[in-house]
Protein backbone atom coordinates (compact mmCIF):
# COMPACT_ATOMS: atom_id res chain seq x y z
CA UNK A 1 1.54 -8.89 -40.41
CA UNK A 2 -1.85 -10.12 -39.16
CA UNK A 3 -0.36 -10.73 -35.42
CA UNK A 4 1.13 -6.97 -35.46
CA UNK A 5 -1.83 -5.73 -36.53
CA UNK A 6 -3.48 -7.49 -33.10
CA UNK A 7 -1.17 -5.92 -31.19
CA UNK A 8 -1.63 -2.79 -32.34
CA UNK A 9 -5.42 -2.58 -31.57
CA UNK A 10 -4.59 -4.36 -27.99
CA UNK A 11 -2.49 -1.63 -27.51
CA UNK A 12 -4.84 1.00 -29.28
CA UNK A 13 -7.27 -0.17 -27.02
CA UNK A 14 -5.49 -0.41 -23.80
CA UNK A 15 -4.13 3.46 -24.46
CA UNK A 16 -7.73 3.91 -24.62
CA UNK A 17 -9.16 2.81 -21.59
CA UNK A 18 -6.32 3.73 -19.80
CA UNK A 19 -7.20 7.62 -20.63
CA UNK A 20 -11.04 6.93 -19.97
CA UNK A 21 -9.64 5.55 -16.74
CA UNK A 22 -7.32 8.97 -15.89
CA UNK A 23 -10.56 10.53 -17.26
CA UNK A 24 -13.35 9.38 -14.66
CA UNK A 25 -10.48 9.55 -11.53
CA UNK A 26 -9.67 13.28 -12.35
CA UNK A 27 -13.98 13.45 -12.66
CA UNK A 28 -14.45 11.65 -9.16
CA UNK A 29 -11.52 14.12 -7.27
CA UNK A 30 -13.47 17.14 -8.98
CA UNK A 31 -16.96 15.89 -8.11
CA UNK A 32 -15.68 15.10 -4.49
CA UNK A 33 -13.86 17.82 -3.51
CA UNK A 34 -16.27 18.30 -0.43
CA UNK A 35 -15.97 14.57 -0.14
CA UNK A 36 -19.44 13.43 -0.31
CA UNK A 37 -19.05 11.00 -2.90
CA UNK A 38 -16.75 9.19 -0.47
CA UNK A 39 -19.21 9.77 2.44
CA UNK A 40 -22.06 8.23 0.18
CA UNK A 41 -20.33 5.12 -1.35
CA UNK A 42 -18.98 4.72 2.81
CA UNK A 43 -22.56 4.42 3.78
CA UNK A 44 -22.99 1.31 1.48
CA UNK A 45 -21.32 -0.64 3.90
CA UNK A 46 -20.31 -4.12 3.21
CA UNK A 47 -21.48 -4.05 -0.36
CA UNK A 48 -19.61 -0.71 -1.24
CA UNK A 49 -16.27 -2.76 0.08
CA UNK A 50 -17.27 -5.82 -1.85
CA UNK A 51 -17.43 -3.69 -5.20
CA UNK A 52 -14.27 -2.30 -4.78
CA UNK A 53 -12.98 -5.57 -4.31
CA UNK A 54 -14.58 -7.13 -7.79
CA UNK A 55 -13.08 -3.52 -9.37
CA UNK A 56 -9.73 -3.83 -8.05
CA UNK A 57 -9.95 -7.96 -9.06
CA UNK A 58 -11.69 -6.95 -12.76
CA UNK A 59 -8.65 -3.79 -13.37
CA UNK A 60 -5.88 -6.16 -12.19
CA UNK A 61 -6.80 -8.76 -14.65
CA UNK A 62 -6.15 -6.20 -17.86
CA UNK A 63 -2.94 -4.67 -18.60
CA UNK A 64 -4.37 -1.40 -17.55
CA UNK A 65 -2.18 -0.36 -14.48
CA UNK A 66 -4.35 -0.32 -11.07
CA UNK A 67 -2.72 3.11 -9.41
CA UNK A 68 -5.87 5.08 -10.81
CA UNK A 69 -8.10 2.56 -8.63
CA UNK A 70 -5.82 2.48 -5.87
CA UNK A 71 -5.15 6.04 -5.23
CA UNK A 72 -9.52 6.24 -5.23
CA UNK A 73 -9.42 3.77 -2.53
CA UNK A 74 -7.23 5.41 -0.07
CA UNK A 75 -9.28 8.50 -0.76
CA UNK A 76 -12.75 6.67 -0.42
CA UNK A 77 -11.72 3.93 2.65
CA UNK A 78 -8.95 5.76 3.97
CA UNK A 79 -5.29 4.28 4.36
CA UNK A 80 -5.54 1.37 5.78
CA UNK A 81 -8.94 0.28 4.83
CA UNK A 82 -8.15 1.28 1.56
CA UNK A 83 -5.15 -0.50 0.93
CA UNK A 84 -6.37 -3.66 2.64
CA UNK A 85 -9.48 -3.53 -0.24
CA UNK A 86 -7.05 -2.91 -3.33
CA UNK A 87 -4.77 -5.89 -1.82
CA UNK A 88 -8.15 -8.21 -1.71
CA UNK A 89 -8.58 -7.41 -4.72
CA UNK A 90 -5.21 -7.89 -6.40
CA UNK A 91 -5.01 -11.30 -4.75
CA UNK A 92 -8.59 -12.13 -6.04
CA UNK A 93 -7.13 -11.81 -9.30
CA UNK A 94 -4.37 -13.86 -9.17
CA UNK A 95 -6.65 -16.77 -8.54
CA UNK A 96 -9.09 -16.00 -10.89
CA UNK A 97 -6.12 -15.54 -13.64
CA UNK A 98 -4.29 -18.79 -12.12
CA UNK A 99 -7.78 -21.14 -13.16
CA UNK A 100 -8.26 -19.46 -15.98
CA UNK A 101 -4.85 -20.19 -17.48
CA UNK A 102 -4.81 -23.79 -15.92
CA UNK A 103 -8.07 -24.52 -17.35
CA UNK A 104 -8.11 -22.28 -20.75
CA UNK A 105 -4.66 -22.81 -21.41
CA UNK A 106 -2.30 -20.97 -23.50
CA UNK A 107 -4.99 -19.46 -25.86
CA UNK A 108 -6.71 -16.99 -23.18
CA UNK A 109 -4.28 -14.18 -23.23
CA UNK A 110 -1.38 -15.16 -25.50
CA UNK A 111 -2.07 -11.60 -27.35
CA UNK A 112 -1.35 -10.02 -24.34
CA UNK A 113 1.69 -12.14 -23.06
CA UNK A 114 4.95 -11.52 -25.12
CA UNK A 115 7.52 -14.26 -25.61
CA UNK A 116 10.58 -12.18 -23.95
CA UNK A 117 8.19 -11.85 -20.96
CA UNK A 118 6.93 -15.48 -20.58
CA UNK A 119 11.06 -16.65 -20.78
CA UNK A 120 12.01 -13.72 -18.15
CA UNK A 121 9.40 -15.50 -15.39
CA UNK A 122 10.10 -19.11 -16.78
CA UNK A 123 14.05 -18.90 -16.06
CA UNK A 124 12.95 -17.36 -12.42
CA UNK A 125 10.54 -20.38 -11.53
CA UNK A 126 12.66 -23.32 -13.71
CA UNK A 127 16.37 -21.82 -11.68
CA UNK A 128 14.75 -20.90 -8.18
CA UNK A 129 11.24 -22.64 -7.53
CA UNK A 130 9.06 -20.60 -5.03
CA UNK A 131 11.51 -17.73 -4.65
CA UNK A 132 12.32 -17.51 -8.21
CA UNK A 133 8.03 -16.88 -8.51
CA UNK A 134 8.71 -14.55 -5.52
CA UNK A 135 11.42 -12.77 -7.68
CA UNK A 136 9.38 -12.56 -11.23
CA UNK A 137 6.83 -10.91 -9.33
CA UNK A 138 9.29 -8.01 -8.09
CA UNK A 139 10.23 -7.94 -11.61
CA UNK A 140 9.22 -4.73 -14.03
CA UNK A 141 6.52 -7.43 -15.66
CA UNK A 142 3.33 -6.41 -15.57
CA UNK A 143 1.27 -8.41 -12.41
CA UNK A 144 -1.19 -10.01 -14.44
CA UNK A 145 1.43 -11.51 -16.70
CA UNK A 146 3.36 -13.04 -13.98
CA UNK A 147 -0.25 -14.24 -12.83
CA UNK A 148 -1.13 -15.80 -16.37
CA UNK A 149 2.62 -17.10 -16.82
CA UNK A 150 2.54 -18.94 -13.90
CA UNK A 151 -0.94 -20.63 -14.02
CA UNK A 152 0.19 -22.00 -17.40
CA UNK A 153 3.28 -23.70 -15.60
CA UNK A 154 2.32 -27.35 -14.41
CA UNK A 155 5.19 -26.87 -11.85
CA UNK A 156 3.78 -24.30 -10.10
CA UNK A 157 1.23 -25.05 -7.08
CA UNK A 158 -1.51 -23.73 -5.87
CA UNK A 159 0.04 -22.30 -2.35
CA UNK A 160 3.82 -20.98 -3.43
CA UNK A 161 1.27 -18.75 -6.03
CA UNK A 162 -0.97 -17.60 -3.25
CA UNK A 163 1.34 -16.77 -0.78
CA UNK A 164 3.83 -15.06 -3.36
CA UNK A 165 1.20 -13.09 -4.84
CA UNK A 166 0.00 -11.89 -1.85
CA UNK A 167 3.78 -10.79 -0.25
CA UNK A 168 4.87 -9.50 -3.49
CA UNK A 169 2.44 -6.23 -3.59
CA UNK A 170 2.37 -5.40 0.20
CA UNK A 171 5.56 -2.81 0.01
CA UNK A 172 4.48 -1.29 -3.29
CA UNK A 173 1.30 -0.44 -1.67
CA UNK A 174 2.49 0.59 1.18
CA UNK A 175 5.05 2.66 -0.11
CA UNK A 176 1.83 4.50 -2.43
CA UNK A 177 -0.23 4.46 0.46
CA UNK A 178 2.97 6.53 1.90
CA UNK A 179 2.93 8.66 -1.01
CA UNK A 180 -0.73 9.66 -0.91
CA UNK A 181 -0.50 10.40 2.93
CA UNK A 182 2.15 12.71 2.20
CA UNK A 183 0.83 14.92 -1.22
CA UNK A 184 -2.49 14.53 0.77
CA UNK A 185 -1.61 16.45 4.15
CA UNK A 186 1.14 17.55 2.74
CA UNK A 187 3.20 15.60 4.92
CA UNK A 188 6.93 15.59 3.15
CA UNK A 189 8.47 13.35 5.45
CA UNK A 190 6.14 10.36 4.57
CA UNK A 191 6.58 11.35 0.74
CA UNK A 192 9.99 11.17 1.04
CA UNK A 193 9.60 7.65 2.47
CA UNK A 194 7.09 6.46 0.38
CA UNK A 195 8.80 7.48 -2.50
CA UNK A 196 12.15 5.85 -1.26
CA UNK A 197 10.26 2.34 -0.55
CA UNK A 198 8.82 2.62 -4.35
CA UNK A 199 11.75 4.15 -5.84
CA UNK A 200 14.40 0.81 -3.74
CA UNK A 201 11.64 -1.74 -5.54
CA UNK A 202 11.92 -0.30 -9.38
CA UNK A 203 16.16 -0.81 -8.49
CA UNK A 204 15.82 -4.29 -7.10
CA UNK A 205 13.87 -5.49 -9.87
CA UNK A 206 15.64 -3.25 -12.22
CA UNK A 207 19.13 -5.24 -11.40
CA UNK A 208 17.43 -8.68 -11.24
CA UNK A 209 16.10 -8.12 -14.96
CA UNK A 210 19.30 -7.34 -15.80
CA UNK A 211 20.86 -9.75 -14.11
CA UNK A 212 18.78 -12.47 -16.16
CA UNK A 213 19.45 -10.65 -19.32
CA UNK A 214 23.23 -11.14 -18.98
CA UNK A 215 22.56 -14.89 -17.74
């Protein structure tokens, strides 16, 4: 009873910031609408790119999903800068998650990390090694529990992690970087893309989740 009532406020609490999240994007797209909070956090430079790298890195560490952040980035940076920033950052959070579980252990975020997940990712990397990883990642798990997962794993090195991490979240971003271009200038052709490319990766990962369930 005590562990479901844990989950309960994680969850309380992630519902939370999740809508103070929606909250302060739908705030920023109001307040910018002449676009000169872009222009002004632009003019920082360096140090306006570097914080959206940390925020990117802190929101892909919690369970709360990172599309909010993204879509502000694109907006912000543009396409390309944009999605190059939200990728730093999602791969600066995989390493900070991967020493954090290899040198906190099991304890750090076992609230957050349910057992049907952890066995989903194990079976991938125990049956297929580095491609298996690859594979988990594609999975409908959320990206920092494949992270956490797979720091806890002795097996798993340093590089396969790296490189996997950082392959694994290029076509979803491009696909949403499609997506924006397309509601943004109202370009339907790059929509339709976009939306294909996102739309192809929920039915891979759909059918290899099933596909382990039936193992």
């Amino acid at each position: 009873m005590k562990s479901q009532n844990i989950k309960e406020k994680n969850y309380l609490g992630t519902a939370l910031l999740l809508i103070m999240l929606v909250g302060l994007i739908v705030l920023f797209f109001y307040l910018d609408r002449q676009n000169q909070l872009s222009t002004l956090i632009r003019t920082w430079g360096a140090a306006g790119a570097l914080l959206s790298i940390l925020l990117m890195a802190a929101l892909c560490m919690t369970p709360i999903p990172s599309e909010g952040l993204l879509i502000l980035l694109l907006k912000i940076f543009g396409i390309y800068e944009g999605t190059i920033l939200a990728w730093l950052g999602s791969l600066l959070s995989s390493l900070a998650i991967f020493y954090l579980a290899r040198f906190l252990g099991q304890g750090l975020f076992k609230q957050l990390i349910t057992p049907d997940r952890f066995d989903t990712v194990d079976y991938w990397i125990r049956n297929k090694g580095s491609l298996g990883l690859l594979i988990a990642r594609l999975l409908p798990v959320p990206a920092f529990a494949v992270n956490y997962i797979a720091g806890v794993i002795p097996s798993v090195k340093l590089g396969p992690y790296v490189w996997t991490a950082a392959v694994s979240i290029i076509p979803y971003y491009v696909g949403a970087a499609l997506v924006f271009i397309g509601v943004a200038q109202s370009t339907w052709i790059w929509l339709a893309v976009g939306g294909i490319i996102i739309f192809a990766l929920w039915g891979i990962s759909c059918s290899w989740s099933k596909r382990e369930d039936n193992s």
